[in-house]
N, C-alpha and C. Protein backbone atom coordinates (compact mmCIF):
# COMPACT_ATOMS: atom_id res chain seq x y z
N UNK A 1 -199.59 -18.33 -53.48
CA UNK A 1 -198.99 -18.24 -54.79
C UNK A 1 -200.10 -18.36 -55.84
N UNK A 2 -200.37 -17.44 -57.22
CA UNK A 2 -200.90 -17.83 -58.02
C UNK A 2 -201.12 -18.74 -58.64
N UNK A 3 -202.05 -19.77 -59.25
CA UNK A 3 -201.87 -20.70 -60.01
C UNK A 3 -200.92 -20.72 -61.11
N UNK A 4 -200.62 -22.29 -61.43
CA UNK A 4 -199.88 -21.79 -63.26
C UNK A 4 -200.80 -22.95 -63.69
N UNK A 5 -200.34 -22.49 -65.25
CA UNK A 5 -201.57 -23.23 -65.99
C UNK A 5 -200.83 -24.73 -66.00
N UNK A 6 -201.75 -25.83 -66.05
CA UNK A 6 -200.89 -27.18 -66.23
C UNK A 6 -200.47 -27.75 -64.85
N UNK A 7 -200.82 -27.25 -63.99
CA UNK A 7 -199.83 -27.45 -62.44
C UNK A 7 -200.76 -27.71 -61.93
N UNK A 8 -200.54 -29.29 -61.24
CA UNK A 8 -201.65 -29.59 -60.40
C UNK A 8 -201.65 -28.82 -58.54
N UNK A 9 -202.81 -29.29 -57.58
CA UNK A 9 -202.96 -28.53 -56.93
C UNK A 9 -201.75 -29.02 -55.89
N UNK A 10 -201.31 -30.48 -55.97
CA UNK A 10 -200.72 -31.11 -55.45
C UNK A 10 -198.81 -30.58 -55.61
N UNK A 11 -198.53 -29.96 -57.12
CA UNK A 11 -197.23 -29.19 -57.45
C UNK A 11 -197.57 -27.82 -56.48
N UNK A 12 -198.82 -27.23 -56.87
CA UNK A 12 -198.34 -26.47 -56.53
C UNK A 12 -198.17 -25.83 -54.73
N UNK A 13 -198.86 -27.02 -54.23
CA UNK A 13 -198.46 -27.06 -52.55
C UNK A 13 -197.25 -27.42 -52.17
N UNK A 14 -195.99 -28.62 -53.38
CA UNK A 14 -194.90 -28.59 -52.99
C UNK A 14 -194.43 -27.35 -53.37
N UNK A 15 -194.46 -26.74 -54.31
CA UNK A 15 -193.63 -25.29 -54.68
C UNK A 15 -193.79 -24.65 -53.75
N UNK A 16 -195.35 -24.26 -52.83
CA UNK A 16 -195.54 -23.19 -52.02
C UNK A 16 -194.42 -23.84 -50.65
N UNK A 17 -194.16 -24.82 -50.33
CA UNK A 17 -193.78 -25.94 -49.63
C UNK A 17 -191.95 -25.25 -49.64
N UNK A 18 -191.60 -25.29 -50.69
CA UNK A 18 -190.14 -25.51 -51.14
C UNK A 18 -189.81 -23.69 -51.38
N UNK A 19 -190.76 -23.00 -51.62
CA UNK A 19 -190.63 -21.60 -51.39
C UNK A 19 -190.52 -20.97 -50.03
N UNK A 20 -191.17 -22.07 -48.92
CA UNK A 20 -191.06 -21.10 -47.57
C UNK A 20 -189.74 -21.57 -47.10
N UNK A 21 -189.80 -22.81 -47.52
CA UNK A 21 -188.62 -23.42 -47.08
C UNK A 21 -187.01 -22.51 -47.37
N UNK A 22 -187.06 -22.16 -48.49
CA UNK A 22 -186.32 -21.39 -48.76
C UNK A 22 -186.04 -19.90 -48.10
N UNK A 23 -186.98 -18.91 -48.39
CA UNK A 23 -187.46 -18.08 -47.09
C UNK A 23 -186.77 -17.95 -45.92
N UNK A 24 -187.25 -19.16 -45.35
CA UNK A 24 -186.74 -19.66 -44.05
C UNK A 24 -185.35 -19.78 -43.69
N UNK A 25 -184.56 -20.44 -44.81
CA UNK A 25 -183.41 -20.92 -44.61
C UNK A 25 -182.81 -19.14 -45.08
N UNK A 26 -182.95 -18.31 -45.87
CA UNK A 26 -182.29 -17.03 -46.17
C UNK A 26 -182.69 -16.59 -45.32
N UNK A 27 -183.16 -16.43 -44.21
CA UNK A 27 -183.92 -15.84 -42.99
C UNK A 27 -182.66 -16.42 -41.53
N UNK A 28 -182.66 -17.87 -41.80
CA UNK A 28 -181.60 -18.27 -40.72
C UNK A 28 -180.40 -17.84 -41.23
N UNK A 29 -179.81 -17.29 -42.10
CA UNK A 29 -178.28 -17.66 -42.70
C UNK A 29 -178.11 -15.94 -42.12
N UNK A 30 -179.04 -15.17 -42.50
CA UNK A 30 -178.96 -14.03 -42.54
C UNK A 30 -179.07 -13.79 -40.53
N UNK A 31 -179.70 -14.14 -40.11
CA UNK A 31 -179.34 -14.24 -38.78
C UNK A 31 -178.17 -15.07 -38.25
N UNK A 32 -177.95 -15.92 -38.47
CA UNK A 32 -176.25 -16.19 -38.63
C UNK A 32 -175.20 -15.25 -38.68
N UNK A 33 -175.30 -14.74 -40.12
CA UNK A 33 -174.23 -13.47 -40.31
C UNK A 33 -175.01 -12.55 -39.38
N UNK A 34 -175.88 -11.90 -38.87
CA UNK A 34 -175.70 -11.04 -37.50
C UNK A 34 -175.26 -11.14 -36.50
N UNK A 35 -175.54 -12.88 -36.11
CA UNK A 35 -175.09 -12.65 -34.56
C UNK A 35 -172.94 -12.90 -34.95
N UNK A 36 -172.71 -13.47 -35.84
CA UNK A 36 -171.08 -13.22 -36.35
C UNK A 36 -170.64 -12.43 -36.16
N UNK A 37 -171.44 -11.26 -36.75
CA UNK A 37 -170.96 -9.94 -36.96
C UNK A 37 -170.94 -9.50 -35.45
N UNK A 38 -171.86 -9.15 -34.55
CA UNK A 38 -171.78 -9.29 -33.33
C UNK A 38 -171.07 -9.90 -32.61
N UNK A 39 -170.54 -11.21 -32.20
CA UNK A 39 -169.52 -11.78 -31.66
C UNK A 39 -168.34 -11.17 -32.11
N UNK A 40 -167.92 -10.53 -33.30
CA UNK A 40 -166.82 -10.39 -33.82
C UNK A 40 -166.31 -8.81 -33.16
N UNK A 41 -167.78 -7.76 -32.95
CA UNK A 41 -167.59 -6.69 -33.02
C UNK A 41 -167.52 -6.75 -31.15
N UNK A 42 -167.69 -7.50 -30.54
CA UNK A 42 -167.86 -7.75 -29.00
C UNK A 42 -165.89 -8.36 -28.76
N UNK A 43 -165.47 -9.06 -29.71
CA UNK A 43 -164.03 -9.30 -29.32
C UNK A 43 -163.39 -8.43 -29.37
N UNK A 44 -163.88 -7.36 -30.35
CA UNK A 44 -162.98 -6.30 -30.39
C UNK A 44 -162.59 -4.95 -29.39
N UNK A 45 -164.25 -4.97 -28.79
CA UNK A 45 -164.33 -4.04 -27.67
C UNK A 45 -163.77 -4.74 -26.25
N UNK A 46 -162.63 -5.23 -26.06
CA UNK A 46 -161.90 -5.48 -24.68
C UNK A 46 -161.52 -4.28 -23.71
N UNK A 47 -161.88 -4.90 -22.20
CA UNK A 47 -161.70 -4.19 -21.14
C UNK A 47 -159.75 -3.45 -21.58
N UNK A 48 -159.44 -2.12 -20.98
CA UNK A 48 -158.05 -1.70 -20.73
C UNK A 48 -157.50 -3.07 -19.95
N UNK A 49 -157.66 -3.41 -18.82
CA UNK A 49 -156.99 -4.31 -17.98
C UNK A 49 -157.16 -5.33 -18.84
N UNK A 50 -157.81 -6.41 -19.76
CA UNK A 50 -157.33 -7.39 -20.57
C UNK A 50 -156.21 -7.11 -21.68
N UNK A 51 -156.63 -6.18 -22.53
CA UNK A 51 -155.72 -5.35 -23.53
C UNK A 51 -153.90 -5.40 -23.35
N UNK A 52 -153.35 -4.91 -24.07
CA UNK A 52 -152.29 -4.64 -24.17
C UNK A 52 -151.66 -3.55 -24.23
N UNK A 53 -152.48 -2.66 -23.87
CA UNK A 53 -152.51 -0.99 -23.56
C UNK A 53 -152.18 -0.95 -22.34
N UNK A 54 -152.20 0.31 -21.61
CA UNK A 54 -151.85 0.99 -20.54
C UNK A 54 -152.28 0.21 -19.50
N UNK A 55 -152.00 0.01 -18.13
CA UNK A 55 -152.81 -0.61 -17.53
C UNK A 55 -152.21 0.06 -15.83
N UNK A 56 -152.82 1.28 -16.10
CA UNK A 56 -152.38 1.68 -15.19
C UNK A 56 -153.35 2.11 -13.66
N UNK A 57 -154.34 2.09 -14.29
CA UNK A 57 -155.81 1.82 -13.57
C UNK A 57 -155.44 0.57 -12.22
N UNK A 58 -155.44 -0.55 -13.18
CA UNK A 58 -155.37 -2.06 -12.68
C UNK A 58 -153.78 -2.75 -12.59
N UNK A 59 -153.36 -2.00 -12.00
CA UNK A 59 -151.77 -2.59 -12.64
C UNK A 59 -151.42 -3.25 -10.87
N UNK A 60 -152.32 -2.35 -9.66
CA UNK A 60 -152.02 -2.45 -8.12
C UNK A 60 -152.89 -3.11 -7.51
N UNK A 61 -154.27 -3.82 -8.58
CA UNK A 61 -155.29 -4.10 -7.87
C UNK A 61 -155.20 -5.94 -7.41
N UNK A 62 -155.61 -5.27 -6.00
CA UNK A 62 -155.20 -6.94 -5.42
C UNK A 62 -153.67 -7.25 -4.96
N UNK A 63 -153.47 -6.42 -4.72
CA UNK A 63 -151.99 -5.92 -4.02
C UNK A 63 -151.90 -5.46 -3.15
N UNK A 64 -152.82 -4.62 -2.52
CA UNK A 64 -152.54 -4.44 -1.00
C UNK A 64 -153.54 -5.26 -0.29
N UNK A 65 -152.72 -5.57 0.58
CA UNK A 65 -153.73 -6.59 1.79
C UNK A 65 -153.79 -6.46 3.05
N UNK A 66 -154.64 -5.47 4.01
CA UNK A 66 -154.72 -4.95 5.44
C UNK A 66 -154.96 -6.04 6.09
N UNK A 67 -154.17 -6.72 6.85
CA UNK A 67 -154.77 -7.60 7.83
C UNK A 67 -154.53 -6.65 9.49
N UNK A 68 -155.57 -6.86 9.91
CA UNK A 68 -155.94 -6.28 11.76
C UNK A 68 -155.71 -7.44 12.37
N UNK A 69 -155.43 -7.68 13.54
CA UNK A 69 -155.31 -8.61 14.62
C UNK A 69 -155.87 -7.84 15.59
């Protein structure tokens, strides 16, 4: 960061201090709202057989059972 006039060297290491900090934290929030957005867009894409649609694929599976002797 540039100097300002009047600002010791000691301000201006907390400012540089309290600027990354900031940075940082709009950096985590914003990765936050991605992985949201992601979890949200992953609930929406459900298998047919969980759904409430057709289920005609999976409607027999695990229903027949061959046993040999």
């Amino acid at each position: 960061m540039p100097s300002i006039n009047g600002a010791g060297s000691s301000a201006m290491d907390f400012a540089s201090e309290v600027y990354s900090a900031s940075l940082a934290k709009n950096a985590q929030e914003q990765v936050g709202r991605q992985n949201l957005e992601l979890l949200a867009e992953a609930a929406k894409n459900v298998t047919p057989a969980a759904s409430s649609g057709s289920h005609t694929t999976t409607d027999n599976l695990g229903q027949n059972i061959n046993i040999n002797v």
